[in-house]
Protein backbone atom coordinates (compact mmCIF):
# COMPACT_ATOMS: atom_id res chain seq x y z
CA UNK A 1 -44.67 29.79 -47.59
CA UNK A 2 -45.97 33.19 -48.37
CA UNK A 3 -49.35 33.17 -50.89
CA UNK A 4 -50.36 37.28 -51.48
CA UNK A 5 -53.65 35.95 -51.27
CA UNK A 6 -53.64 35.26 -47.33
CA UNK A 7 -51.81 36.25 -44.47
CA UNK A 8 -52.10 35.08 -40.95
CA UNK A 9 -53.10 38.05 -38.35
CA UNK A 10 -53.11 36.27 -35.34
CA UNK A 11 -52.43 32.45 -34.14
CA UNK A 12 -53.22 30.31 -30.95
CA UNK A 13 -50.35 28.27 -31.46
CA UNK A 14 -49.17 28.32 -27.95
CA UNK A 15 -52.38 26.84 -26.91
CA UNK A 16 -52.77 24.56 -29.08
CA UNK A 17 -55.99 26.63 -29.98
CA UNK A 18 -58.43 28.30 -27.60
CA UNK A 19 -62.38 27.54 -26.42
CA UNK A 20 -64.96 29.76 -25.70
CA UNK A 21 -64.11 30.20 -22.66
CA UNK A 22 -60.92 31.87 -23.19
CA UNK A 23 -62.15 34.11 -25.50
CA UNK A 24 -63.39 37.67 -24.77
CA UNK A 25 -65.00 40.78 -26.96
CA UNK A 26 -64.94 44.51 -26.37
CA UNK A 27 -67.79 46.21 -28.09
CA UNK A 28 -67.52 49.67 -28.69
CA UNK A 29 -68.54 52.47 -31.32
CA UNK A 30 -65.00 53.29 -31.18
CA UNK A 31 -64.11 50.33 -33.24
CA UNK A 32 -66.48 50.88 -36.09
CA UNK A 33 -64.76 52.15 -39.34
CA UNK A 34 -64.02 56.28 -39.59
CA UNK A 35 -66.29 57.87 -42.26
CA UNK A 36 -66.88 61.37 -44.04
CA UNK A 37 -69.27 62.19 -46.68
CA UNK A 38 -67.33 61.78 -49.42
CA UNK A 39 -66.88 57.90 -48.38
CA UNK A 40 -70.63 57.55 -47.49
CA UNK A 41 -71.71 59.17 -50.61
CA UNK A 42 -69.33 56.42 -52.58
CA UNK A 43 -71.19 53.28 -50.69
CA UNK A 44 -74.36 54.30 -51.69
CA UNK A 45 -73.41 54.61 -55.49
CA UNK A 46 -71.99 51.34 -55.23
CA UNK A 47 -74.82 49.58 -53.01
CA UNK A 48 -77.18 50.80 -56.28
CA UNK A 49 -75.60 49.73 -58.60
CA UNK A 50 -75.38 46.31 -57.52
CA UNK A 51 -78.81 46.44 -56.48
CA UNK A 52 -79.90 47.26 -60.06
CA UNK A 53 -78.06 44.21 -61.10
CA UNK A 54 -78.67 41.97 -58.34
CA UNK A 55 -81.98 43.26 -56.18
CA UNK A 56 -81.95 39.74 -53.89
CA UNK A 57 -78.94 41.76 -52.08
CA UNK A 58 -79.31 41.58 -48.48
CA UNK A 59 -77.69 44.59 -46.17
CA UNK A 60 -77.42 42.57 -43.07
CA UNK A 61 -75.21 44.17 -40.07
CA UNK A 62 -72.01 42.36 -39.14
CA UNK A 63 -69.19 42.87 -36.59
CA UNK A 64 -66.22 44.84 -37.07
CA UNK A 65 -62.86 43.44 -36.13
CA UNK A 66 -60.74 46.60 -35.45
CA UNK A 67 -57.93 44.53 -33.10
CA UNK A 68 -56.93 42.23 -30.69
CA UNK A 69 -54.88 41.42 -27.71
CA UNK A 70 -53.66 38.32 -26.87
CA UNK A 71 -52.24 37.07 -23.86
CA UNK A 72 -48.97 35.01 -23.39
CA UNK A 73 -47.26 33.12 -20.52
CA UNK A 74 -45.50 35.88 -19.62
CA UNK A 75 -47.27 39.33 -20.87
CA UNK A 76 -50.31 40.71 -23.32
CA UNK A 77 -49.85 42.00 -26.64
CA UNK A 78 -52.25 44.40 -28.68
CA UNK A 79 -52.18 44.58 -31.69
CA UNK A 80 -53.87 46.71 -34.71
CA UNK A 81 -55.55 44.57 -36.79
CA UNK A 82 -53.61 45.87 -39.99
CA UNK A 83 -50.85 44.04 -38.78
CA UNK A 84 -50.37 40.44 -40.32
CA UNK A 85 -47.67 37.64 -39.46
CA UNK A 86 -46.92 36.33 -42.84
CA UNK A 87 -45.89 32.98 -43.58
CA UNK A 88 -42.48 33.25 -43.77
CA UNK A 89 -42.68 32.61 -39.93
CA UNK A 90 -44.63 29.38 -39.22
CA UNK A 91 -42.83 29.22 -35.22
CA UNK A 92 -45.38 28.47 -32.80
CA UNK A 93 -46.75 31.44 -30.32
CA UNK A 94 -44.44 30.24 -27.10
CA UNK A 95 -41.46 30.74 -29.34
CA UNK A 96 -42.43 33.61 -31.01
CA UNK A 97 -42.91 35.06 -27.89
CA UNK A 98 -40.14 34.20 -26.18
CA UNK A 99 -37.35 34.57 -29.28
CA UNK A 100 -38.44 37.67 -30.57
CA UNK A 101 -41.13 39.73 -29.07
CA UNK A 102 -40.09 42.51 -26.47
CA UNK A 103 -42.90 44.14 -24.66
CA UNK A 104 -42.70 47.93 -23.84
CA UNK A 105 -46.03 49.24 -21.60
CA UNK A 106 -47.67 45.92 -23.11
CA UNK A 107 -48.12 47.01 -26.58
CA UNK A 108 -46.56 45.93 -29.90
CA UNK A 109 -47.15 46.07 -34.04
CA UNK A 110 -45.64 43.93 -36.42
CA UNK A 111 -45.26 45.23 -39.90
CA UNK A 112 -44.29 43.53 -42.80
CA UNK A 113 -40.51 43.33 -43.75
CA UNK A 114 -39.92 41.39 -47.14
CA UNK A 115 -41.07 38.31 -46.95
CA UNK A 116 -40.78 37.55 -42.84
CA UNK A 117 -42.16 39.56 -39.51
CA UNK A 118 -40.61 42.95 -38.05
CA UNK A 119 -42.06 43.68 -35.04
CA UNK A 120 -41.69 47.02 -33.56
CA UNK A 121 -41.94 47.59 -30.36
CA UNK A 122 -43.54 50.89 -29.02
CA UNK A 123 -42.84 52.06 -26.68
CA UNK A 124 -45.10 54.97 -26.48
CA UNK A 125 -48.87 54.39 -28.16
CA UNK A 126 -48.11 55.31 -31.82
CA UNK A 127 -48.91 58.91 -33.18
CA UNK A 128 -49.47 57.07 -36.63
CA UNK A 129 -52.62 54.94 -34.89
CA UNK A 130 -55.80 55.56 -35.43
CA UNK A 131 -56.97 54.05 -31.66
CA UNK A 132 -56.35 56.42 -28.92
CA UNK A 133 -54.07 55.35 -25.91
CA UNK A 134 -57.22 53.98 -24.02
CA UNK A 135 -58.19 51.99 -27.06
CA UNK A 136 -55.08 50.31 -27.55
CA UNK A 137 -53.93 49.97 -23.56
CA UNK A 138 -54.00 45.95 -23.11
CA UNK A 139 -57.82 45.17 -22.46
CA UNK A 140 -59.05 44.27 -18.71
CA UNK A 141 -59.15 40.63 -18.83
CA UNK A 142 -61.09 38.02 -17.67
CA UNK A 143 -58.92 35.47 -15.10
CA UNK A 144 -59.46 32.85 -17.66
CA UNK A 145 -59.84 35.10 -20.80
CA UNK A 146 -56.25 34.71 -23.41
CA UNK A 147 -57.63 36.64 -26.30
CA UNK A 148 -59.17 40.06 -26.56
CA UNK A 149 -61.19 40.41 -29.68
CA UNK A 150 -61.99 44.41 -30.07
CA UNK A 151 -65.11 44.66 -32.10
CA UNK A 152 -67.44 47.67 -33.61
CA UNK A 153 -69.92 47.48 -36.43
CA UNK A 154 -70.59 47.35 -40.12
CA UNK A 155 -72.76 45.95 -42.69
CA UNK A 156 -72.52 43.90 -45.97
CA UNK A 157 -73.46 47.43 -47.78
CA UNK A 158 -70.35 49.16 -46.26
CA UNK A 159 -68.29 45.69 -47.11
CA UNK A 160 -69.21 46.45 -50.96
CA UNK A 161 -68.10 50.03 -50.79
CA UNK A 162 -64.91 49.80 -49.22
CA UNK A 163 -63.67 46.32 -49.15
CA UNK A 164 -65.15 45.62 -52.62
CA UNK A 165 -64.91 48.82 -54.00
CA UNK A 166 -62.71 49.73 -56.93
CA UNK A 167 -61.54 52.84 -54.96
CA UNK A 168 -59.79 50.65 -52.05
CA UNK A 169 -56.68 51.42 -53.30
CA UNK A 170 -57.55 55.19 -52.19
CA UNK A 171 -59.24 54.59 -49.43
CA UNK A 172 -56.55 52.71 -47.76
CA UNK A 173 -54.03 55.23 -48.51
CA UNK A 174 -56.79 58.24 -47.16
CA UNK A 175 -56.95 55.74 -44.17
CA UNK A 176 -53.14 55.87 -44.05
CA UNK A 177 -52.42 59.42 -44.57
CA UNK A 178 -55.91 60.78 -42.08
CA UNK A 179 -55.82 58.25 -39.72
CA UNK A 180 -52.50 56.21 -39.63
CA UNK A 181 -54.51 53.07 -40.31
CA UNK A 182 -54.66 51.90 -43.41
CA UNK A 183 -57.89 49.97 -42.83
CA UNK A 184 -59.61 52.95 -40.99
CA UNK A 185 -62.39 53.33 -43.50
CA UNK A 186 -62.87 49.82 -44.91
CA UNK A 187 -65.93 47.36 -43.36
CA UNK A 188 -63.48 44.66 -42.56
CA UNK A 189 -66.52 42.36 -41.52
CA UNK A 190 -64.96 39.55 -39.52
CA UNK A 191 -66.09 36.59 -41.18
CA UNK A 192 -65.61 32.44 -39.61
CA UNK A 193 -64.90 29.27 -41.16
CA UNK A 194 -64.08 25.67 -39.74
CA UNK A 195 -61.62 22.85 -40.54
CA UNK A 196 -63.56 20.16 -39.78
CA UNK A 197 -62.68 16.75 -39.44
CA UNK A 198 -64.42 13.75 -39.45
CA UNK A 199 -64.15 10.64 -37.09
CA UNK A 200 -61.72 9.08 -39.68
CA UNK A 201 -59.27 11.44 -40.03
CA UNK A 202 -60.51 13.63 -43.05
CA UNK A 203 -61.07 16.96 -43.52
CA UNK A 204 -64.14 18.09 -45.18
CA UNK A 205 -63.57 20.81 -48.29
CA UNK A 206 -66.75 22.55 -50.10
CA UNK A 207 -66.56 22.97 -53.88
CA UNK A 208 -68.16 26.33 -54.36
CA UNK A 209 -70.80 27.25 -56.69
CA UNK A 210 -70.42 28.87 -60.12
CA UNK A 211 -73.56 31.25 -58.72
CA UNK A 212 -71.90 32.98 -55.44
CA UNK A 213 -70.51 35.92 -55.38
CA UNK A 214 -66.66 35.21 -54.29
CA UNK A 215 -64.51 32.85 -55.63
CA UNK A 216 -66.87 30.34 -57.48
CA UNK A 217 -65.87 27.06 -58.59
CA UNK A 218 -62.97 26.98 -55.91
CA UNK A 219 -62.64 24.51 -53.21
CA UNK A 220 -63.55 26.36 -49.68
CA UNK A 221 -64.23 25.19 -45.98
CA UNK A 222 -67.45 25.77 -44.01
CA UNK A 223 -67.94 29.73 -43.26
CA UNK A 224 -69.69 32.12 -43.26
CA UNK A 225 -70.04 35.39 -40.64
CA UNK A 226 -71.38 35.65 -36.91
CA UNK A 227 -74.73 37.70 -36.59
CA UNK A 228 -75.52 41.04 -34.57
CA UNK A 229 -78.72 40.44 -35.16
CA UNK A 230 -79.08 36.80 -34.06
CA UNK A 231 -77.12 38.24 -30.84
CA UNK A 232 -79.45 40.78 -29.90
CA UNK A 233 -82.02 38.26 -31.01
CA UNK A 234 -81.22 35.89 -27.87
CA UNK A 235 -80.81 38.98 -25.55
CA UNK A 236 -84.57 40.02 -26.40
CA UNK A 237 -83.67 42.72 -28.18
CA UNK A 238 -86.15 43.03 -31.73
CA UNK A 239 -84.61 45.16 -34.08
CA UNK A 240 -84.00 45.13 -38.06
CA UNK A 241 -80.87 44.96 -39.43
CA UNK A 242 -80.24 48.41 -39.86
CA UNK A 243 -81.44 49.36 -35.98
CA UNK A 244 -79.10 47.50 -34.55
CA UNK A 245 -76.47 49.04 -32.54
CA UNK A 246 -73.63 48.65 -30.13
CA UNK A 247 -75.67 49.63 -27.23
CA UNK A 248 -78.47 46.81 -27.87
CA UNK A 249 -74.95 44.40 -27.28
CA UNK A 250 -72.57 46.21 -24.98
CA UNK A 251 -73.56 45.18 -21.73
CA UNK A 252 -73.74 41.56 -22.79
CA UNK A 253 -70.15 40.81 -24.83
CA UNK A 254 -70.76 37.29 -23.34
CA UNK A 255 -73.48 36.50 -26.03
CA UNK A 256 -71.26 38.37 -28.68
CA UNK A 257 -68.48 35.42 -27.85
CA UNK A 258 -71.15 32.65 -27.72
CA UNK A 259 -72.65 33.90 -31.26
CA UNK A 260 -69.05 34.07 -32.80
CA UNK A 261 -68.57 30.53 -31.84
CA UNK A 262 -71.77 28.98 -32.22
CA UNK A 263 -72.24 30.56 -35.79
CA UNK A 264 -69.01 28.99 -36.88
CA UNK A 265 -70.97 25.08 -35.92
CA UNK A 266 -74.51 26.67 -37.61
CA UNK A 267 -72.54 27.13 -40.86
CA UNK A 268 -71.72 23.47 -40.72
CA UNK A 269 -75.28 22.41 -40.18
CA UNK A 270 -76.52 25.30 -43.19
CA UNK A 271 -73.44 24.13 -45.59
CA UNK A 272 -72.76 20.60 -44.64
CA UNK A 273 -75.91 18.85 -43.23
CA UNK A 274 -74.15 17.93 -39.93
CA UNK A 275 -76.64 17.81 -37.07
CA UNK A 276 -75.29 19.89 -34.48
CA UNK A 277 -75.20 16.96 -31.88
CA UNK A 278 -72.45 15.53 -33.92
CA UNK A 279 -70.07 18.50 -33.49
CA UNK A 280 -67.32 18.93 -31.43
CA UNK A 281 -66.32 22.19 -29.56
CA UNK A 282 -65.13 24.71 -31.97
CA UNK A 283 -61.04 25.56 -31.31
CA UNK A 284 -60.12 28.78 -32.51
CA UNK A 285 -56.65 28.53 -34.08
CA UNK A 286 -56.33 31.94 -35.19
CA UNK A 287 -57.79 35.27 -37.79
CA UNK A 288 -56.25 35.10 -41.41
CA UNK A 289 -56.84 37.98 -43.88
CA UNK A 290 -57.90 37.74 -47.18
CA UNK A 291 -55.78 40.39 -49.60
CA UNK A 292 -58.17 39.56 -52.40
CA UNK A 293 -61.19 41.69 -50.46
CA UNK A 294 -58.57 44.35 -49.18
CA UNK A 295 -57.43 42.65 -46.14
CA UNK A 296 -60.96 41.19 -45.04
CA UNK A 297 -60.77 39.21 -41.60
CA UNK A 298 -61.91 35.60 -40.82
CA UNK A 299 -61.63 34.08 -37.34
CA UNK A 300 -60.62 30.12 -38.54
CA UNK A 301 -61.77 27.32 -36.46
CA UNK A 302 -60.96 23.38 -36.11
CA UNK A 303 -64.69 21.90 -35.56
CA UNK A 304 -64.32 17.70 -34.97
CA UNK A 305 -67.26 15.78 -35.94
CA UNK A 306 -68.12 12.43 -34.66
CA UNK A 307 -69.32 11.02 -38.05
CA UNK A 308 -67.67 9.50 -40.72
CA UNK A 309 -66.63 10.51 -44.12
CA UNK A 310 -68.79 8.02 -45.92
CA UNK A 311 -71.86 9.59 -43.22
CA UNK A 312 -70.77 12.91 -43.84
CA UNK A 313 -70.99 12.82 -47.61
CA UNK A 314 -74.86 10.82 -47.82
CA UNK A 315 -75.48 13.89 -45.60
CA UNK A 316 -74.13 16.41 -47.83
CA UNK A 317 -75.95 14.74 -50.40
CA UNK A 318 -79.30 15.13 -49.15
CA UNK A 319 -78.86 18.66 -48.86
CA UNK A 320 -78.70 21.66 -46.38
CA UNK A 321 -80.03 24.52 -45.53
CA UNK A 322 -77.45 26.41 -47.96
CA UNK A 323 -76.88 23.11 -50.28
CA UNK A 324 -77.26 26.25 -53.37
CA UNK A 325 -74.06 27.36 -52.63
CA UNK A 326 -71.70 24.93 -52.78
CA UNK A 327 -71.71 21.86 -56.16
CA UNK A 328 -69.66 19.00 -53.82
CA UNK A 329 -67.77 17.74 -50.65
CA UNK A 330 -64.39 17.24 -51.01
CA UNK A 331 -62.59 15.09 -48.18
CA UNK A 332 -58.52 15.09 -47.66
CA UNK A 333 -56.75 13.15 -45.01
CA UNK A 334 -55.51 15.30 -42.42
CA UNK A 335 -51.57 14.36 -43.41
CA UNK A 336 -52.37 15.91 -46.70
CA UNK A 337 -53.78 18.62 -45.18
CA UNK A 338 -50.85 19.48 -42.78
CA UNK A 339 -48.31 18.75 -46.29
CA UNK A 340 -50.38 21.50 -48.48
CA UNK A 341 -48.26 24.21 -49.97
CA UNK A 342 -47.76 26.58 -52.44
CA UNK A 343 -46.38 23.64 -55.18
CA UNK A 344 -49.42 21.50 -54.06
CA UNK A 345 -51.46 21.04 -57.45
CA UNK A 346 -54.82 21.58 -54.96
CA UNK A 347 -53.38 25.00 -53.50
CA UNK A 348 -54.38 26.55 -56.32
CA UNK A 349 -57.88 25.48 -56.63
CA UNK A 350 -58.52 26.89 -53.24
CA UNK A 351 -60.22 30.27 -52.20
CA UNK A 352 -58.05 32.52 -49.98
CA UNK A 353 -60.52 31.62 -46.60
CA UNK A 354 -59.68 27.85 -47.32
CA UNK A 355 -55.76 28.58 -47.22
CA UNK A 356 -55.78 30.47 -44.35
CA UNK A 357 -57.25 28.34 -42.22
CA UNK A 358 -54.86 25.19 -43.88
CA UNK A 359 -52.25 27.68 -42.81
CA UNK A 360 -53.77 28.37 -39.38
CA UNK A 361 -54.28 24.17 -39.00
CA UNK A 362 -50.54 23.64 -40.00
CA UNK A 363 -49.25 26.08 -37.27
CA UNK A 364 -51.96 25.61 -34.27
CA UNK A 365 -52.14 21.33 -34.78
CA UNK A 366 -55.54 21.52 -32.77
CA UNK A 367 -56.25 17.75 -32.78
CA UNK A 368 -56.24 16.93 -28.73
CA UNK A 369 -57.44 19.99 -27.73
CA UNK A 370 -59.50 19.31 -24.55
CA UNK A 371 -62.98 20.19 -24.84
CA UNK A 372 -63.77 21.69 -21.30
């Protein structure tokens, strides 16, 4: 099932998901987006403008998902985060692995060949990358670490101007041509969301408001974005948004995992009304990419909730923190959920972060997951 709305950059599949504590960041200025004036001086016209119309806009800093590297049974793989599985291939990560991924010094890119995966295989780091051969040699993991998430920084203001921006178009082909990455001067904020799922068996959709900014009126799932500043926050670090920088973070990418997960379960509380206590450990199943903000990542997460349906919706009801941006809760049974396509009647009433992580669910089948 390919959707040009949403592809699928990475997948836990062969884990069935993964917890925290298999999870590990690199931090690093080297992973922030490449700039030159021209490109700063086009953010700026576009961060006014929008401010003229809407002056409640918030520049708030945000991480930077440049790429990944994920373990397997048998080797790592790296790969650029321009890279996205699509659809076409819905075989769980063991397979994958095993059927059709050869390793060559531990790095590989898959690019996009009609509607299924090519992966190449390099076998020397790519002249056409924009990460030197340091940056892209497989990260030093943690015994217990599977997945490498390499992260710099942005900001909502940059999102706007590149992402958002009705120049993308050129600025991914600039990226291309200076760089050999076509995302080498966007934001690409890494966003979260959660498939949650209550104690009977459904899953909990958001209908979004006619007021927000993306995709209003659509059905959606929990999200939202993890926090620098809430990160350097807990590590005692005061700063405003615009202060904060990699150094304030780098010695501690422990607390840069912790926020990531944790924000994805604050969401919940903000959009839902679920007290925390009644949350399960978040599973990540995987990043999807949404095409309609230029390739804009989201790390998707199955969240289990010990409440039921009926409890969830009085809850939802009564309002949360962020009850303004969402009109009503929507609840599916998880078969329907794992049966959603392209020819479902619902698919199309749902925002491209709420079908990739459907798509992520349908592949990684989290449900059993242990929670230690």
């Amino acid at each position: 099932m390919v959707d040009p709305e949403v592809s699928i950059l990475l997948h836990c599949a062969h884990w069935s998901g993964l917890l925290e504590n298999h999870v590990q960041v690199e931090l690093s200025d080297r992973f922030n987006r490449q700039t030159d004036p021209f490109v700063e001086r086009h953010i700026n016209k576009v961060w006014t403008e929008r401010l003229s119309k809407e002056p409640w806009l918030f520049n708030g800093a945000k991480f930077r998902l440049h790429s990944f590297c994920l373990a397997s049974l048998e080797h790592h793989c790296c790969f650029r985060s321009d890279r996205a599985e699509q659809q076409g291939d819905h075989r769980g990560g063991g397979e994958a692995a095993q059927d059709c991924v050869d390793i060559i010094n531990g790095c590989i890119v898959q690019t996009a060949d009609g509607g299924g995966v090519n992966q190449k295989v390099l076998s020397h780091f790519s002249p056409t990358c924009s990460c030197s051969k340091s940056q892209l040699a497989p990260a030093e993991h943690h015994p217990s670490s599977l997945l490498t998430l390499r992260l710099g920084l942005t900001c909502y203001k940059d999102y706007l101007g590149t992402n958002w921006s009705c120049k993308v178009a050129e600025l991914r082909q600039r990226g291309q041509e200076e760089f050999g990455d076509p995302l080498a001067l966007l934001a690409q904020p890494l966003g979260v969301g959660a498939v949650l799922c209550t104690r009977d068996g459904q899953v909990v959709f958001i209908r979004r408001s006619q007021k927000v900014a993306e995709a209003a009126g659509l059905l959606d799932i929990p999200g939202g974005h993890p926090e620098p500043k809430a990160v350097c926050e807990h590590l005692g670090e005061g700063a405003g948004e615009e202060q904060i920088s990699v150094v304030m973070m780098q010695q501690r990418p422990d607390a840069i995992v912790s926020e990531l997960f944790s924000s994805v379960c604050a969401e919940i509380r903000d959009e839902v009304n679920i007290p925390l206590s009644s949350l399960g450990a978040p599973v990540l199943m995987g990043v999807a990419l949404n095409h309609t903000s230029a390739g804009r990542p989201s790390a998707e997460f199955y969240v289990s909730c010990s409440l039921s349906s009926d409890e969830v919706r009085k809850l939802y009801w009564k309002g949360g923190a962020e009850a303004n941006e969402s009109t009503d809760a929507v609840f599916l049974c998880r078969t329907e959920v794992l049966q959603l396509n392209r020819s479902s009647p619902l698919w199309s009433e749902m925002c491209p972060s709420a079908k990739g992580a459907v798509l992520l669910y349908q592949m990684v089948k989290p449900e059993g997951k242990p929670s230690k």
